[in-house]
C-alpha atoms as a PDB file:
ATOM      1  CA  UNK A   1     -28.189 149.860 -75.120  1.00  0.00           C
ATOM      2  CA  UNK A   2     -29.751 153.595 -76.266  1.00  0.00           C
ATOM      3  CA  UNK A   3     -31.209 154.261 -79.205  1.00  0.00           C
ATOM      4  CA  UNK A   4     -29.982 156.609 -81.735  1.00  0.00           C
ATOM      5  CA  UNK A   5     -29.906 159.877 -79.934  1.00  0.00           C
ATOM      6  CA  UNK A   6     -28.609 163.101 -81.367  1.00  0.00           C
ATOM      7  CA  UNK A   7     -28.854 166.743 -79.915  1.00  0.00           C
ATOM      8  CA  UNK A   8     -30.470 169.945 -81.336  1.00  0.00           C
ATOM      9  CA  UNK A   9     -28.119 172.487 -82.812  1.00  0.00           C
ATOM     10  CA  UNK A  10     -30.001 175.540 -81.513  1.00  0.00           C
ATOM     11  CA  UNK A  11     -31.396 173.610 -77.570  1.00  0.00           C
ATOM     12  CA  UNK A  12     -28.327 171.393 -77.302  1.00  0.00           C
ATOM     13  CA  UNK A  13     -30.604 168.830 -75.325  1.00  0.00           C
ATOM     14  CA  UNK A  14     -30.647 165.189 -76.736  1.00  0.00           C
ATOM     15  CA  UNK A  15     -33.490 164.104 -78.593  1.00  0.00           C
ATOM     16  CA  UNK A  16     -34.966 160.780 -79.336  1.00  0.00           C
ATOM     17  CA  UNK A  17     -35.536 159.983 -83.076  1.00  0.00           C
ATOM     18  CA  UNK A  18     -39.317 160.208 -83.703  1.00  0.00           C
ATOM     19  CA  UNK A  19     -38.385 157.583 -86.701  1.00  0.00           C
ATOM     20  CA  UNK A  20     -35.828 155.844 -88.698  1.00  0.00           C
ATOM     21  CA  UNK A  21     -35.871 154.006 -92.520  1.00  0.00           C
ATOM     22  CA  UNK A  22     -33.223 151.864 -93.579  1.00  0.00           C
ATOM     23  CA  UNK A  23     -31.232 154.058 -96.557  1.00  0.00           C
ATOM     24  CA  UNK A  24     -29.756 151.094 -98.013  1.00  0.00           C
ATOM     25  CA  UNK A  25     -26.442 148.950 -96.654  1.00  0.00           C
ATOM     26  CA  UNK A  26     -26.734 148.820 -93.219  1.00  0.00           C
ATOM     27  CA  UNK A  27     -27.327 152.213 -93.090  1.00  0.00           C
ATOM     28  CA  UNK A  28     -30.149 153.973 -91.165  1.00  0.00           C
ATOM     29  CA  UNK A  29     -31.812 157.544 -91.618  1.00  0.00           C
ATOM     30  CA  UNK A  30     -33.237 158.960 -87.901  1.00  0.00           C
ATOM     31  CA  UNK A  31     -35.954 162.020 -88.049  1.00  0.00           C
ATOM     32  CA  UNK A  32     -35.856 164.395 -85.350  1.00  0.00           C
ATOM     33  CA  UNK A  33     -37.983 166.980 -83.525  1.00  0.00           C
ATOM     34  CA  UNK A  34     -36.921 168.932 -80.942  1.00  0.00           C
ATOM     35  CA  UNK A  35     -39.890 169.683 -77.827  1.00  0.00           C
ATOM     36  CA  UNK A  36     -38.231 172.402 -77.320  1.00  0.00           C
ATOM     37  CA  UNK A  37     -37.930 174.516 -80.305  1.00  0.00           C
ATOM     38  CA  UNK A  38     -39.749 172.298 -82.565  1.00  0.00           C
ATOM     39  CA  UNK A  39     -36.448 171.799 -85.298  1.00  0.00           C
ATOM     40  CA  UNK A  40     -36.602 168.806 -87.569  1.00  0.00           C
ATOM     41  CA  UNK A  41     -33.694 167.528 -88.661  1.00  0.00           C
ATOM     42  CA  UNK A  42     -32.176 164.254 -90.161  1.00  0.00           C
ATOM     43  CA  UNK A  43     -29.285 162.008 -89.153  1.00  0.00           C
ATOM     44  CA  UNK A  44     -27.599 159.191 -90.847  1.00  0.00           C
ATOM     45  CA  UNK A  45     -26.181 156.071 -88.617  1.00  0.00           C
ATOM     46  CA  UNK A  46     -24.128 152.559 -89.359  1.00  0.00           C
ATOM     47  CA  UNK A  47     -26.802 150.280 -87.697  1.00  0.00           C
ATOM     48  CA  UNK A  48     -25.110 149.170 -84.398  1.00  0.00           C
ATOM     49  CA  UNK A  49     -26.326 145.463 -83.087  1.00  0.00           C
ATOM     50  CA  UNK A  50     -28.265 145.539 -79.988  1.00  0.00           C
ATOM     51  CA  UNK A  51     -29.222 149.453 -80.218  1.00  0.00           C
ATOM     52  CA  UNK A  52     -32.732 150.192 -80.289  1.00  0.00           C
ATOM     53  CA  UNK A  53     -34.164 150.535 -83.654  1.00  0.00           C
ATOM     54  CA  UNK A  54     -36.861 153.687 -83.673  1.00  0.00           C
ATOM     55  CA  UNK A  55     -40.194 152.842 -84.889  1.00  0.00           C
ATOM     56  CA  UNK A  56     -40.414 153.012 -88.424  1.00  0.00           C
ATOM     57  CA  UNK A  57     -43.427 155.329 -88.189  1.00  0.00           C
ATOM     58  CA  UNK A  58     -44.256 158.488 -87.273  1.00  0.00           C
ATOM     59  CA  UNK A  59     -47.981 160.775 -86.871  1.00  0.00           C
ATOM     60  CA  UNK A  60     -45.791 164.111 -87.211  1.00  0.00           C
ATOM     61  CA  UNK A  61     -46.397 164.536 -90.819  1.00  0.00           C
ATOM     62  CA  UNK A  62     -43.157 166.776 -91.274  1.00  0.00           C
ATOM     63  CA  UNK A  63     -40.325 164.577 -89.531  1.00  0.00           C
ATOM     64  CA  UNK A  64     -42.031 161.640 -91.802  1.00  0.00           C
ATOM     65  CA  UNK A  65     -41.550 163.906 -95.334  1.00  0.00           C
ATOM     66  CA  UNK A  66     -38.233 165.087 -94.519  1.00  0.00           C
ATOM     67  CA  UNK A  67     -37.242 161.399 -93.508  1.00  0.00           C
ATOM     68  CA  UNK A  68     -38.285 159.722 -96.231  1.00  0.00           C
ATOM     69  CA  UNK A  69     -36.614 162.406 -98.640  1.00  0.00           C
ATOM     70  CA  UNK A  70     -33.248 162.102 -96.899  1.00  0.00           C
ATOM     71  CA  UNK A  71     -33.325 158.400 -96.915  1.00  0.00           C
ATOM     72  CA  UNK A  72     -34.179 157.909-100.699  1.00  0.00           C
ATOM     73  CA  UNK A  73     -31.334 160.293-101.425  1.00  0.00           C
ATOM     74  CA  UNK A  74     -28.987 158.290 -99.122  1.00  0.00           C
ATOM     75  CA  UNK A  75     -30.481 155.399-101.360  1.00  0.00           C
ATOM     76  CA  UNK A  76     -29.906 157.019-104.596  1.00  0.00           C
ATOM     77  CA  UNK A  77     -26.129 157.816-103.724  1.00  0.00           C
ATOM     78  CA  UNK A  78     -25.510 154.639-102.398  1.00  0.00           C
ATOM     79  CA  UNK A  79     -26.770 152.661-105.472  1.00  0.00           C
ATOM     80  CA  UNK A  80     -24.552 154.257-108.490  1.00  0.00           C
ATOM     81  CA  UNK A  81     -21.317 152.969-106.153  1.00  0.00           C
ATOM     82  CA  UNK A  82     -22.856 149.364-106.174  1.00  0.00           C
ATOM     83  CA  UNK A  83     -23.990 148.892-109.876  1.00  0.00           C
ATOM     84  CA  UNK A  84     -20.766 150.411-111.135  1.00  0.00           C
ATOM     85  CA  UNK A  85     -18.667 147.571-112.276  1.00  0.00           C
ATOM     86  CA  UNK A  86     -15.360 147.131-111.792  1.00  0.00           C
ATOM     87  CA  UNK A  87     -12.099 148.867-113.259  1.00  0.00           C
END
């Protein structure tokens, strides 16, 4: 099965993530840049069994910054929701 494509706004050509970071439960944050026009963007997944998981890594020191901000506020929103007890 493919990884966790997504498409550039401004190219519309499908891009492999350069990275993804888990953002909590079962949740997965995918950092994007587009060959053609060089656009970084961020997109948030449900982990899907037998999909390819992109490398946790990346050298492009942008996609990495903007990734690891997106997924520690996906973290952040995700944790209130779980430590809130119960009505």
């Amino acid at each position: 099965m493919s990884t966790y494509l997504d498409s550039c706004d401004r190219c519309l050509i499908p891009v492999t993530p350069a990275a993804g970071l888990s953002d909590g439960d079962s949740g997965l944050v995918c950092g994007y840049r587009c060959p053609n026009c060089r656009g970084v963007w961020t997109c948030s997944w449900m982990t899907v069994p037998g999909r390819v998981d992109p490398p946790s890594h990346t050298a492009d020191a942008h996609v990495a910054a903007v990734l690891h901000e997106q997924a520690a506020i996906n973290r952040s929103h995700k944790k209130p929701a779980r430590d809130t007890p119960a009505a």
